[in-house]
C-alpha atoms as a PDB file:
ATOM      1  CA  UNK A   1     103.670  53.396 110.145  1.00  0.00           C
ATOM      2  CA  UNK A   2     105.566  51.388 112.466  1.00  0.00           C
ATOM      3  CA  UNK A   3     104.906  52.217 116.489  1.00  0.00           C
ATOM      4  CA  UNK A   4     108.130  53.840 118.288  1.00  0.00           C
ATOM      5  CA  UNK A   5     110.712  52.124 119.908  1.00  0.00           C
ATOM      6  CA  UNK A   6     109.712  51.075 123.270  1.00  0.00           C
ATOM      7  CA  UNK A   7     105.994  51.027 122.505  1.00  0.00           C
ATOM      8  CA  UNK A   8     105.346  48.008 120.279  1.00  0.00           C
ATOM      9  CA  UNK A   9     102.127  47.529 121.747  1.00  0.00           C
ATOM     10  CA  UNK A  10      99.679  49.986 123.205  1.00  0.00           C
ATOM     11  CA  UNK A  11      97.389  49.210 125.057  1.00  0.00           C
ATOM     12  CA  UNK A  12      93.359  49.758 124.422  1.00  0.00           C
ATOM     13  CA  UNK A  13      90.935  48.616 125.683  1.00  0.00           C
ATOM     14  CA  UNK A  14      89.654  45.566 128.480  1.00  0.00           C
ATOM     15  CA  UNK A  15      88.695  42.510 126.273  1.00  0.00           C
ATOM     16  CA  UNK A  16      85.534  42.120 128.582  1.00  0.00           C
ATOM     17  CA  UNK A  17      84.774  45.863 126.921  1.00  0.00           C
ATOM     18  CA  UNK A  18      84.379  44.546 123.287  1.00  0.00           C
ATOM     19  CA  UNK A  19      80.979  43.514 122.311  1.00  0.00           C
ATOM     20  CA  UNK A  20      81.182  40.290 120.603  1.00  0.00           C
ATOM     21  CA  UNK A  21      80.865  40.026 116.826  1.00  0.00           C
ATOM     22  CA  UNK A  22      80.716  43.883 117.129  1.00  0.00           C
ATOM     23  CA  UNK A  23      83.497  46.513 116.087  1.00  0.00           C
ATOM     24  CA  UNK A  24      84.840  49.439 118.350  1.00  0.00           C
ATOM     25  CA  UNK A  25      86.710  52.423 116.546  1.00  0.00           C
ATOM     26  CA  UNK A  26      90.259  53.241 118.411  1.00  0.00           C
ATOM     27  CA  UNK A  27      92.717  55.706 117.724  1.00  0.00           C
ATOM     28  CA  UNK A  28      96.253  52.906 118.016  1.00  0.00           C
ATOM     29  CA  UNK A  29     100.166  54.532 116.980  1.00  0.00           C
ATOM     30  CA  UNK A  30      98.240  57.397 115.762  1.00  0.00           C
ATOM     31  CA  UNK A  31      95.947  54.997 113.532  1.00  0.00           C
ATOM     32  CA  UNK A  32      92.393  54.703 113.141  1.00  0.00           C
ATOM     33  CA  UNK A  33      91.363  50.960 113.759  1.00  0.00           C
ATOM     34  CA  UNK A  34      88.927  48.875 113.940  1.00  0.00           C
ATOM     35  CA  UNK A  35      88.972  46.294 116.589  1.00  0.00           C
ATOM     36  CA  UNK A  36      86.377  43.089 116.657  1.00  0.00           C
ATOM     37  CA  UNK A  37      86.028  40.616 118.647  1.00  0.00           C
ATOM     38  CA  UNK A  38      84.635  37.205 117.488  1.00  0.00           C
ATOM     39  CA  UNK A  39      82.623  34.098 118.908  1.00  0.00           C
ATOM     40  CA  UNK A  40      85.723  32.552 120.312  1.00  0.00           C
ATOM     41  CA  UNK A  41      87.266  35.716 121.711  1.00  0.00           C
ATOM     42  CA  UNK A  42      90.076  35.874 119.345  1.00  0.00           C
ATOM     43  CA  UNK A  43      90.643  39.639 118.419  1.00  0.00           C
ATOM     44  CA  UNK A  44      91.486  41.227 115.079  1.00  0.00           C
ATOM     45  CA  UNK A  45      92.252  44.754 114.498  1.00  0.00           C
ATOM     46  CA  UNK A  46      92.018  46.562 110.762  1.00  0.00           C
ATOM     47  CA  UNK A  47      92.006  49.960 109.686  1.00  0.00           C
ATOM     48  CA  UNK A  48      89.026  51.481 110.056  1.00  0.00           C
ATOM     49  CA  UNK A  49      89.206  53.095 106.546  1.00  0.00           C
ATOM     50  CA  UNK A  50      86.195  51.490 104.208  1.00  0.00           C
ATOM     51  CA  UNK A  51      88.513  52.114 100.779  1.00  0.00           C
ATOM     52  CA  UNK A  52      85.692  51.825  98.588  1.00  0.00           C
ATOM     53  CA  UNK A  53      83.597  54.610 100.181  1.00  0.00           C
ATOM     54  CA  UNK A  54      86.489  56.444 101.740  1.00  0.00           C
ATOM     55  CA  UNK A  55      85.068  56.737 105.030  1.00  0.00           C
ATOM     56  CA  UNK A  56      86.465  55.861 108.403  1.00  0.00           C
ATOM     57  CA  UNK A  57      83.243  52.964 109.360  1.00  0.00           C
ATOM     58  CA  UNK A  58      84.534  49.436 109.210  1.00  0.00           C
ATOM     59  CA  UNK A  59      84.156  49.402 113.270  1.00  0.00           C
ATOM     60  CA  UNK A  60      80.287  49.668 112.477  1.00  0.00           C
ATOM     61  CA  UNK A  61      80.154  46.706 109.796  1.00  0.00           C
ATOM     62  CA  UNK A  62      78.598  43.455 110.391  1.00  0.00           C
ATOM     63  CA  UNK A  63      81.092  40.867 111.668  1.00  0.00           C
ATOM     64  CA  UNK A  64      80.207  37.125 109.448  1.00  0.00           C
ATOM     65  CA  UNK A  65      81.631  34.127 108.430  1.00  0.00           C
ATOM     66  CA  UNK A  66      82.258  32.481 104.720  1.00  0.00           C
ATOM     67  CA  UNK A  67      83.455  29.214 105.032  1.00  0.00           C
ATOM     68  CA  UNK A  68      86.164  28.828 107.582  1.00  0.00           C
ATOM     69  CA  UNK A  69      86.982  33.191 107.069  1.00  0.00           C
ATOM     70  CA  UNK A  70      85.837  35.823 109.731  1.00  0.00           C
ATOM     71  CA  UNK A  71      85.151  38.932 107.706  1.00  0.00           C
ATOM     72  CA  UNK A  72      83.597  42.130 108.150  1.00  0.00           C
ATOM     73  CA  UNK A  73      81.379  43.789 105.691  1.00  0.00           C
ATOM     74  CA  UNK A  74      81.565  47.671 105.559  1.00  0.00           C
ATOM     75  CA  UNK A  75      78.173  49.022 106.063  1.00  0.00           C
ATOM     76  CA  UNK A  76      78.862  51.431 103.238  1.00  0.00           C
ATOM     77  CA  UNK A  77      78.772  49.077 100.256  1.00  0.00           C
ATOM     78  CA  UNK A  78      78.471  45.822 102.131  1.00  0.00           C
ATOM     79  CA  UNK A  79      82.238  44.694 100.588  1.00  0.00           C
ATOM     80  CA  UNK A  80      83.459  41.899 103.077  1.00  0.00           C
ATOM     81  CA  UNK A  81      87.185  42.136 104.941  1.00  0.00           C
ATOM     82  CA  UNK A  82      89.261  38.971 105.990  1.00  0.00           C
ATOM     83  CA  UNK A  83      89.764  39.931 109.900  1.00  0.00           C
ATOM     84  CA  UNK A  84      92.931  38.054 109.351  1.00  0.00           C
ATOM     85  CA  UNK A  85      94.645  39.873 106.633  1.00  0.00           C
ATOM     86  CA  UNK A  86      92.539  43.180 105.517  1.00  0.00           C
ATOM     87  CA  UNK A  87      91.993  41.222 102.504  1.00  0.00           C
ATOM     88  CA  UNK A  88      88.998  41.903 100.696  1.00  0.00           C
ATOM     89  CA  UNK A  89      86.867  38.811  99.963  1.00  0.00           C
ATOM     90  CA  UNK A  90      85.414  40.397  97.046  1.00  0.00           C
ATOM     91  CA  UNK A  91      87.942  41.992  95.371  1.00  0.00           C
ATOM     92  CA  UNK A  92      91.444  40.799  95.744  1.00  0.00           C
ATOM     93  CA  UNK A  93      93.331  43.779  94.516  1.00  0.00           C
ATOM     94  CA  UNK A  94      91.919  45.294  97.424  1.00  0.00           C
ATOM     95  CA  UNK A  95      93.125  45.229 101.058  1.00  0.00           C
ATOM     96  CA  UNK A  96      93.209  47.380 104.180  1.00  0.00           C
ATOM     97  CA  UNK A  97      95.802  47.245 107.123  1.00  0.00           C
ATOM     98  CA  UNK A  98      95.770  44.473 109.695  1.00  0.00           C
ATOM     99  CA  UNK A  99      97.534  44.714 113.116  1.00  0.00           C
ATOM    100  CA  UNK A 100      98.878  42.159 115.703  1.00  0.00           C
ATOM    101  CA  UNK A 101      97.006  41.870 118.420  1.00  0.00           C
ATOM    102  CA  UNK A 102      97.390  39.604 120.990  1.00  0.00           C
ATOM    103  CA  UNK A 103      95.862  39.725 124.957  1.00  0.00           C
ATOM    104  CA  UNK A 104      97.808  40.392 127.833  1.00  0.00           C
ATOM    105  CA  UNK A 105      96.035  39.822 131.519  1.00  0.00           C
ATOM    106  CA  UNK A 106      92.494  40.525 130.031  1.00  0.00           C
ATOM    107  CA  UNK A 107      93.803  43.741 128.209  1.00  0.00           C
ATOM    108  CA  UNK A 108      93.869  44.210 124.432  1.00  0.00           C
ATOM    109  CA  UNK A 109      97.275  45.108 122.872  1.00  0.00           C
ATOM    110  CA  UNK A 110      97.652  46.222 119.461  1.00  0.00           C
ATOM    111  CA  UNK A 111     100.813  45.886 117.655  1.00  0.00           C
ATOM    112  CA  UNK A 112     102.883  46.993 114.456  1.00  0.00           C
ATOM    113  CA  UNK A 113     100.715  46.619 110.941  1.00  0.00           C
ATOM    114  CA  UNK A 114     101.184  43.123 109.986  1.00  0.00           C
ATOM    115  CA  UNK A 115     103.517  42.612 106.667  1.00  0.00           C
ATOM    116  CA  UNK A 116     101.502  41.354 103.498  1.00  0.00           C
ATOM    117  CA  UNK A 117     101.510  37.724 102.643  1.00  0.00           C
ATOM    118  CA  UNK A 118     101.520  36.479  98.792  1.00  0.00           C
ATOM    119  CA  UNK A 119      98.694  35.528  97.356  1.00  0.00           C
ATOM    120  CA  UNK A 120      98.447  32.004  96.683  1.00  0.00           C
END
């Protein structure tokens, strides 16, 4: 679902409000995502929808690293998310929605859902 002319990006939340390495639940264009906030203080926003459980909990997952990838892993059946892409790390025919996000005078902005890349 793309966001209506005029409001690209909305507006959600302070970044000094996200907990680090923690996940917060926010309704964006309508959307349920999950927004999480890593070491560094880059942001990511997903879906919130766990696709293997069907549930709405990926904000409550355990934020991680493998390699050089930030993930999260649902809490549901512990399946790990790229924070990046949506991709998940343990099955690749499985993905959920990633957003732009980007920071704009200490405020997180969520964006349009982010196209799919190729698989290489």
């Amino acid at each position: 679902m793309t966001p209506p002319v005029g409001q690209e990006w909305e507006p959600v939340c302070r970044l000094e409000d996200l907990e680090v390495e923690r996940g917060a639940a926010a309704l964006v264009h309508g959307q349920a995502v999950a927004l999480f906030r890593t070491h560094d203080d880059r942001v990511y926003a997903l879906a919130n929808h766990d696709p293997f459980s069907r549930a709405s909990v990926l904000a409550r997952g355990i934020v991680g690293t493998r390699g050089e990838v930030d993930f999260v892993a649902s809490p549901m059946h512990k399946h790990a998310f790229d924070l990046r892409t949506g991709r998940c790390l343990d099955d690749d025919h499985v993905s959920v929605a990633s957003y732009e996000v980007r920071i704009e005078s200490g405020v997180v902005q969520v964006g349009s859902r982010q196209e799919r890349r190729a698989s290489a």
